[in-house]
N, C-alpha and C. Protein backbone atom coordinates (compact mmCIF):
# COMPACT_ATOMS: atom_id res chain seq x y z
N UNK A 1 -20.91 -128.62 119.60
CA UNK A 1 -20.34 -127.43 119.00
C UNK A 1 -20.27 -127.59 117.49
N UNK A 2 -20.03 -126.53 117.09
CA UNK A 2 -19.82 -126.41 115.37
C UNK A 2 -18.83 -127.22 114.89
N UNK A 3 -17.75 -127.51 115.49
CA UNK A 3 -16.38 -128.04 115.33
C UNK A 3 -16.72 -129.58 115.43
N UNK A 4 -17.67 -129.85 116.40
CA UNK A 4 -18.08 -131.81 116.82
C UNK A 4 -19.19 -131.79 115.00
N UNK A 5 -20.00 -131.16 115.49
CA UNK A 5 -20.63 -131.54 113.79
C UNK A 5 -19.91 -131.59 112.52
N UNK A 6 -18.97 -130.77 112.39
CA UNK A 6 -18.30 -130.71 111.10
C UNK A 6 -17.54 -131.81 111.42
N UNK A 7 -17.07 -132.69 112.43
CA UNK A 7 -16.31 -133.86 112.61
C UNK A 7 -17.29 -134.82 111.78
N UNK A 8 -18.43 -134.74 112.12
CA UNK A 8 -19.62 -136.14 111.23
C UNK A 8 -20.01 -135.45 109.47
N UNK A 9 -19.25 -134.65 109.40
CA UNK A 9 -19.33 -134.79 107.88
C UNK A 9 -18.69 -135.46 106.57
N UNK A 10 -19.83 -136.20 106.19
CA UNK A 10 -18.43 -137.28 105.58
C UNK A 10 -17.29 -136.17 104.33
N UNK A 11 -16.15 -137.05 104.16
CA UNK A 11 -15.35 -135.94 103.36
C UNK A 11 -15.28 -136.22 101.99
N UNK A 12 -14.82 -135.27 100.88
CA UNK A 12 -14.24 -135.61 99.70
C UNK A 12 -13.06 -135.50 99.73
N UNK A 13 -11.73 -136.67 99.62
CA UNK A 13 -10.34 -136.59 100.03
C UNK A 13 -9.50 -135.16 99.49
N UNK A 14 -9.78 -134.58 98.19
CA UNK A 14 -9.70 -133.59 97.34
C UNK A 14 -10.45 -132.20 98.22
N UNK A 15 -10.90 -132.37 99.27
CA UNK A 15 -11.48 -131.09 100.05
C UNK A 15 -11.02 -131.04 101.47
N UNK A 16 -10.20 -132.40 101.85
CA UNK A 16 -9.61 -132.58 103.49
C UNK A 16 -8.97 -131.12 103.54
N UNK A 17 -8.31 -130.98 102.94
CA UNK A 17 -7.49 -129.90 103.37
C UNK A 17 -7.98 -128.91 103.87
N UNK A 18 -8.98 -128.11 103.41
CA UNK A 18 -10.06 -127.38 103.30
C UNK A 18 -10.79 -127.57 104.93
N UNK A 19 -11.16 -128.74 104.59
CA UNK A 19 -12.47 -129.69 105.65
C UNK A 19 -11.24 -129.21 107.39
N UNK A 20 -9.76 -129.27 107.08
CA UNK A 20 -8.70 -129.71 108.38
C UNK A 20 -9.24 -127.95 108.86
N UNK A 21 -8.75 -127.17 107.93
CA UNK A 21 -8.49 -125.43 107.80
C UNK A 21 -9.71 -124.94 108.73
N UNK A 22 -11.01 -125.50 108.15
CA UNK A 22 -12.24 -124.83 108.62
C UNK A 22 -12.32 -125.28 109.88
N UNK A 23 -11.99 -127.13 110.54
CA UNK A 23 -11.74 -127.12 111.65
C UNK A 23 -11.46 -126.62 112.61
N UNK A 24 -10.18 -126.47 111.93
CA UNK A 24 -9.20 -125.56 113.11
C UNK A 24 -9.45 -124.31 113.00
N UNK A 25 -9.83 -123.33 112.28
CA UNK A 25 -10.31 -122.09 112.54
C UNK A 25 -11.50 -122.04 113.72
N UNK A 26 -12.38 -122.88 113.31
CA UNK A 26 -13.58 -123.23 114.25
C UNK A 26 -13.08 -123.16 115.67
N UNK A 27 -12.46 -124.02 115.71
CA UNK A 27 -11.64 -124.42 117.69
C UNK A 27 -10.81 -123.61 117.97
N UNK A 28 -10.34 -122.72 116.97
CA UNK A 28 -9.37 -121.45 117.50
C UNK A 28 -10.28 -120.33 117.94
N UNK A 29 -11.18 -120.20 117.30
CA UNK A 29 -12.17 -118.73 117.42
C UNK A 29 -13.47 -119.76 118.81
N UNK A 30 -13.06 -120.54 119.17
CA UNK A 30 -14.08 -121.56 120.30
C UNK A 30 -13.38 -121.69 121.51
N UNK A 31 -11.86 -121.20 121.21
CA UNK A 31 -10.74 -120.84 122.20
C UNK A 31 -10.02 -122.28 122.95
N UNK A 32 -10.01 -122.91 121.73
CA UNK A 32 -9.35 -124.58 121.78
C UNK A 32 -8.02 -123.73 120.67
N UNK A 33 -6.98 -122.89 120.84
CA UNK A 33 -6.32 -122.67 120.36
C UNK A 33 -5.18 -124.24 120.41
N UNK A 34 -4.87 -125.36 121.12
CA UNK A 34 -4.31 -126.33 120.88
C UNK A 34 -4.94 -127.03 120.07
N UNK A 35 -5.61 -127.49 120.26
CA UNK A 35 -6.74 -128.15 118.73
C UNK A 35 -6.59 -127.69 117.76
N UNK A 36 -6.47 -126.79 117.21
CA UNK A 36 -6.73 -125.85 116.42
C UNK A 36 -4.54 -125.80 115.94
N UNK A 37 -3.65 -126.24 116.55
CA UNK A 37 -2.37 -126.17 116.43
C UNK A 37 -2.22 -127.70 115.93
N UNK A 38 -2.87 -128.27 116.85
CA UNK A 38 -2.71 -129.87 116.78
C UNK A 38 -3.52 -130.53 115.40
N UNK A 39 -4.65 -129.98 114.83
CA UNK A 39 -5.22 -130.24 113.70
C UNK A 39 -3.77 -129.83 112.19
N UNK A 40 -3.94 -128.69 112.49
CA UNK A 40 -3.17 -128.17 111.16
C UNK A 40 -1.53 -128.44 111.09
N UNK A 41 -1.00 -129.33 112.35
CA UNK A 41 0.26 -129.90 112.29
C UNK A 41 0.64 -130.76 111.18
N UNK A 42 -0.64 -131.35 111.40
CA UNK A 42 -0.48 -132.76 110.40
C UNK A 42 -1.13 -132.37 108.94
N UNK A 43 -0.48 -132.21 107.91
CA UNK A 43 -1.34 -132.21 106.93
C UNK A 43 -1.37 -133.05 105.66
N UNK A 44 -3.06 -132.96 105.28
CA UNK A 44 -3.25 -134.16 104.71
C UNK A 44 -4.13 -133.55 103.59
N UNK A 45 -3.20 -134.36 102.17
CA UNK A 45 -3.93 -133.56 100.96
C UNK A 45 -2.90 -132.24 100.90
N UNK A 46 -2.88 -132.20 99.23
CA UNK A 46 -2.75 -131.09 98.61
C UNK A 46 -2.98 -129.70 98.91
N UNK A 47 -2.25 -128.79 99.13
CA UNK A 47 -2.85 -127.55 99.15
C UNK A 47 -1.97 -126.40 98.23
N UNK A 48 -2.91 -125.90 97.75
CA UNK A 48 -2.47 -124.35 97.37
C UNK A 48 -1.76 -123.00 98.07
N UNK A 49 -1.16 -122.25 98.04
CA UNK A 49 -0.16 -121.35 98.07
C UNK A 49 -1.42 -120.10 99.12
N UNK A 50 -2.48 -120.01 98.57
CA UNK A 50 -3.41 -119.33 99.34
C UNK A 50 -4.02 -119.79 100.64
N UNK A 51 -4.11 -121.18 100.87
CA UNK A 51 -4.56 -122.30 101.77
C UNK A 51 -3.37 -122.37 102.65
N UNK A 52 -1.98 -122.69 102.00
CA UNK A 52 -1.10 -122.62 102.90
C UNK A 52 -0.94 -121.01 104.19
N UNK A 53 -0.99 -120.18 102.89
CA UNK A 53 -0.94 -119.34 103.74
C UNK A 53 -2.33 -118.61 105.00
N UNK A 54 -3.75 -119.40 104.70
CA UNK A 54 -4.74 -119.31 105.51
C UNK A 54 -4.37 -120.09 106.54
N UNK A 55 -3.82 -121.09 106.82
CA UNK A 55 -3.59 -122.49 107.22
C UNK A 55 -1.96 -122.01 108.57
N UNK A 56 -1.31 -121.08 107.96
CA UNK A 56 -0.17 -120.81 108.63
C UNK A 56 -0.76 -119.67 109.62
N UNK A 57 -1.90 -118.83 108.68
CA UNK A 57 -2.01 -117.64 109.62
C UNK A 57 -3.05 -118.19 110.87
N UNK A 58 -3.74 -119.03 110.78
CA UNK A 58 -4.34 -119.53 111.97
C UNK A 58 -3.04 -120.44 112.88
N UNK A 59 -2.67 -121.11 112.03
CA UNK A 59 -1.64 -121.64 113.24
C UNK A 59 -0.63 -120.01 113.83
N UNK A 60 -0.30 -119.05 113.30
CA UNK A 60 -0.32 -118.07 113.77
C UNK A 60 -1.10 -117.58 115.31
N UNK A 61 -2.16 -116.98 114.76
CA UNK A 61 -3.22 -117.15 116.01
C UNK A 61 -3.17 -117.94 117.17
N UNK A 62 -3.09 -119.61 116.84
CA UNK A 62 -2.93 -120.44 117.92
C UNK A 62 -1.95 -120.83 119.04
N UNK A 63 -0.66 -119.83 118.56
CA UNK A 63 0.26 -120.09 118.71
C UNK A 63 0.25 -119.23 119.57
N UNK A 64 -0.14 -117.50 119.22
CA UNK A 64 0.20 -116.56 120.17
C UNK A 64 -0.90 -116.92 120.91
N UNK A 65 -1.74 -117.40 121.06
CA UNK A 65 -2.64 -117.44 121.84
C UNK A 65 -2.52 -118.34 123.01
N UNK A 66 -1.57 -119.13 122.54
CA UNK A 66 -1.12 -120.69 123.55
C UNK A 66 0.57 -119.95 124.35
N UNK A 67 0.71 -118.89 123.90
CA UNK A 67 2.17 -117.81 124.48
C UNK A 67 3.17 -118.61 123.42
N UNK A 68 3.22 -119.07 122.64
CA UNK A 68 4.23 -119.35 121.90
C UNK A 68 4.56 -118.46 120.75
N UNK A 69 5.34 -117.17 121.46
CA UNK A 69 5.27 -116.19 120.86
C UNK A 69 6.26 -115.99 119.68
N UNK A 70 7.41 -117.09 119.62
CA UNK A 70 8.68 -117.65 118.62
C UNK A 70 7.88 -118.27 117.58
N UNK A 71 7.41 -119.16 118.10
CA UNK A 71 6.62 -119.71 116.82
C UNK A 71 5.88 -119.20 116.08
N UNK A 72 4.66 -118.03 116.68
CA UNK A 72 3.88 -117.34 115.90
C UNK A 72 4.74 -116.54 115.06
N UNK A 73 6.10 -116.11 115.46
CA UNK A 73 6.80 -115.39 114.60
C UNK A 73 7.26 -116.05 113.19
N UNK A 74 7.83 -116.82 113.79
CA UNK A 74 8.79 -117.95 112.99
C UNK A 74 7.23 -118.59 111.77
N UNK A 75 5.97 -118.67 112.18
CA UNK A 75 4.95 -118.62 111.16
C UNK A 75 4.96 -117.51 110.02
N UNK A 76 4.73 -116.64 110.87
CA UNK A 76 4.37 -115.07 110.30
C UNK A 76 5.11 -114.53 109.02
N UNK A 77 6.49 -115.03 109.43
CA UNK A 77 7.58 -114.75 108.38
C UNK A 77 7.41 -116.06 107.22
N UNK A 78 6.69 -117.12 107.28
CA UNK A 78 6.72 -117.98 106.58
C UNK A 78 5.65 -117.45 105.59
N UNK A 79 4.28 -116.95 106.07
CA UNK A 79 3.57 -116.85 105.58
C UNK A 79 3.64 -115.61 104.47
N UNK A 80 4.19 -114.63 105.49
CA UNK A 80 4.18 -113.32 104.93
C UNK A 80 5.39 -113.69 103.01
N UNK A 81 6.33 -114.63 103.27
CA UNK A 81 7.25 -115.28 102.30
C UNK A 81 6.19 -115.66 101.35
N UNK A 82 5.34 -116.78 101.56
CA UNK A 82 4.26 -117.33 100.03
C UNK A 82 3.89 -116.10 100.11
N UNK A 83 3.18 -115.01 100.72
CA UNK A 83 1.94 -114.23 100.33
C UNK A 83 3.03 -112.86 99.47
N UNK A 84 3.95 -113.02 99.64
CA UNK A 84 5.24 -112.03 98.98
C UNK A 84 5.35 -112.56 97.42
N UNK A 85 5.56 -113.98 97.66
CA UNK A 85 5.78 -114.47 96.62
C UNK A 85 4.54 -114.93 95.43
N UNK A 86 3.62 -115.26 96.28
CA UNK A 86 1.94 -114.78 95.56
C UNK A 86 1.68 -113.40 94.72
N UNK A 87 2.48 -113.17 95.31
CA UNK A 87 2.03 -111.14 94.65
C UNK A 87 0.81 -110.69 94.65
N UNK A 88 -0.01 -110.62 95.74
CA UNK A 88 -1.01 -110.67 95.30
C UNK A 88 -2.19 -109.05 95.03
N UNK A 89 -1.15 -108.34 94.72
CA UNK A 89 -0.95 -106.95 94.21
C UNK A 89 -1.25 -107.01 93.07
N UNK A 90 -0.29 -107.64 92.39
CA UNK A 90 -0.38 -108.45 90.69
C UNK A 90 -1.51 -109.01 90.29
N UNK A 91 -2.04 -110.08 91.02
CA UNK A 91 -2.48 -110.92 90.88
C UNK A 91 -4.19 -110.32 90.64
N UNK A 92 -5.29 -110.72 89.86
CA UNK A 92 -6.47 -110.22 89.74
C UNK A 92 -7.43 -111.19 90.45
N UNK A 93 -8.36 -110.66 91.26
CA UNK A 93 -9.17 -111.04 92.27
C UNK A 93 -9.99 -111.70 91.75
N UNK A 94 -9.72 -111.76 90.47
CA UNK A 94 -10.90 -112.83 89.87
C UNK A 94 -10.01 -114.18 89.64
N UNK A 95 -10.77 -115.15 89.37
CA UNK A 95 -9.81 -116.39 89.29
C UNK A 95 -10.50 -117.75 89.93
N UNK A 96 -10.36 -118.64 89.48
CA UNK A 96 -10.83 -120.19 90.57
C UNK A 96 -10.60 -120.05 92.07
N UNK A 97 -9.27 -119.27 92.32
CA UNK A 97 -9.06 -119.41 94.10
C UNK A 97 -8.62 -118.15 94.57
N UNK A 98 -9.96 -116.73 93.80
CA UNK A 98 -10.58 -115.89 94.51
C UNK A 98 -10.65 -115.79 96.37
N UNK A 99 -11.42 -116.89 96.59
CA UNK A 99 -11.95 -116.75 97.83
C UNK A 99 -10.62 -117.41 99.16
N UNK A 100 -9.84 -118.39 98.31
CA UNK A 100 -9.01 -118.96 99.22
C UNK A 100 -7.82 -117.27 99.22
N UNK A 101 -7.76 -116.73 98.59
CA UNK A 101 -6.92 -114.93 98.39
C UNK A 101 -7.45 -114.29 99.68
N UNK A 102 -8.35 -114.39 99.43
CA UNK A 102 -9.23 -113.46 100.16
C UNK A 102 -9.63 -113.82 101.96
N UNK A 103 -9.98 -115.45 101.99
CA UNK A 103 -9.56 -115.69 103.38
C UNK A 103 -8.19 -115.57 104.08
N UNK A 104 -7.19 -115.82 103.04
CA UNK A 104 -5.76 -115.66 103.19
C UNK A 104 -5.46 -114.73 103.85
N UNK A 105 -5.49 -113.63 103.15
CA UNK A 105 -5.13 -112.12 103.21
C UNK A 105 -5.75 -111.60 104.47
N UNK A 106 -7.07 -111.75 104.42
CA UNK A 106 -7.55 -111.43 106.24
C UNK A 106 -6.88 -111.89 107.50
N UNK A 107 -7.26 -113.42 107.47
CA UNK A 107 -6.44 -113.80 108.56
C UNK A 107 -4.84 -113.58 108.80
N UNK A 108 -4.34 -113.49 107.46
CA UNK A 108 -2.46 -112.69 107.72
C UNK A 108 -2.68 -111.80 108.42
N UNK A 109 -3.45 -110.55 107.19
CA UNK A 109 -3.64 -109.59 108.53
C UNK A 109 -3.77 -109.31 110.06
N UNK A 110 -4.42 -110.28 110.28
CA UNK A 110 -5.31 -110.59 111.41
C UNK A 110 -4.27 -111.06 112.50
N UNK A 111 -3.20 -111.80 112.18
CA UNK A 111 -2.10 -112.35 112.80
C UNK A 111 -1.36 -111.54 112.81
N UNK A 112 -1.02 -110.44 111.66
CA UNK A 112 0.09 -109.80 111.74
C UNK A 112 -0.24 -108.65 112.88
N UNK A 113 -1.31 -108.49 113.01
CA UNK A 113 -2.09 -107.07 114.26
C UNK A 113 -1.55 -107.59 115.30
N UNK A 114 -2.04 -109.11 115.40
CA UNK A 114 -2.26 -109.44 116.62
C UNK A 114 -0.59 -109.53 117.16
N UNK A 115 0.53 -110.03 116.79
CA UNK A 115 1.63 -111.00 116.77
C UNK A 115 2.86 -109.69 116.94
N UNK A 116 2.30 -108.30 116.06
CA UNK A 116 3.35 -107.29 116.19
C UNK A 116 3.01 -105.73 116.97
N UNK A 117 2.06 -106.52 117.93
CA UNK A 117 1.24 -105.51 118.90
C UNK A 117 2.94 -105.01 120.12
């Protein structure tokens, strides 16, 4: 699977975070929603405010998807908190971490559909 290959890629310690995120998105959308909970538990390396909140909204996902429907909440409100506090209304779409905004913002979405159905 996509998820076993990206395991044999060697890493840059400065991109784990990144390298954990794409993982676990991988095994969540491969319907290893525990993998995908169990990866992004532990985290390793630095992350940004946009990453955190990509990173929460998949553990989001994994969560309702595994019936842990408290937790996906108890995420949701975490996330929806940085992405409040991001402003990202304010904020101009141009920038170094453009794209980490922009994966962000989808997958919130994406959790928030799914989580307040």
């Amino acid at each position: 699977s996509m998820a076993d290959r990206l395991a044999k890629v060697p890493m840059n310690d400065s991109l784990t975070p990144y390298y954990d995120f794409t993982v676990a998105l991988v095994r969540l959308r491969c319907g290893h929603a525990a993998e995908a909970e169990e990866l992004l538990n532990q985290q390793r390396g630095r992350i940004g405010s946009w990453l955190a909140i990509a990173r929460r909204s998949v553990r989001i996902l994994a969560n309702h998807a595994m019936g842990n429907h408290e937790q996906a909440l108890k995420f949701l409100e975490n996330a929806e908190s940085i992405a409040e506090r991001e402003n990202p209304q304010a904020a101009s779409v141009a920038g170094a971490f453009w794209h980490d905004r922009m994966i962000a913002l989808q997958l919130l979405e994406e959790a928030r559909e799914l989580v307040k159905r």
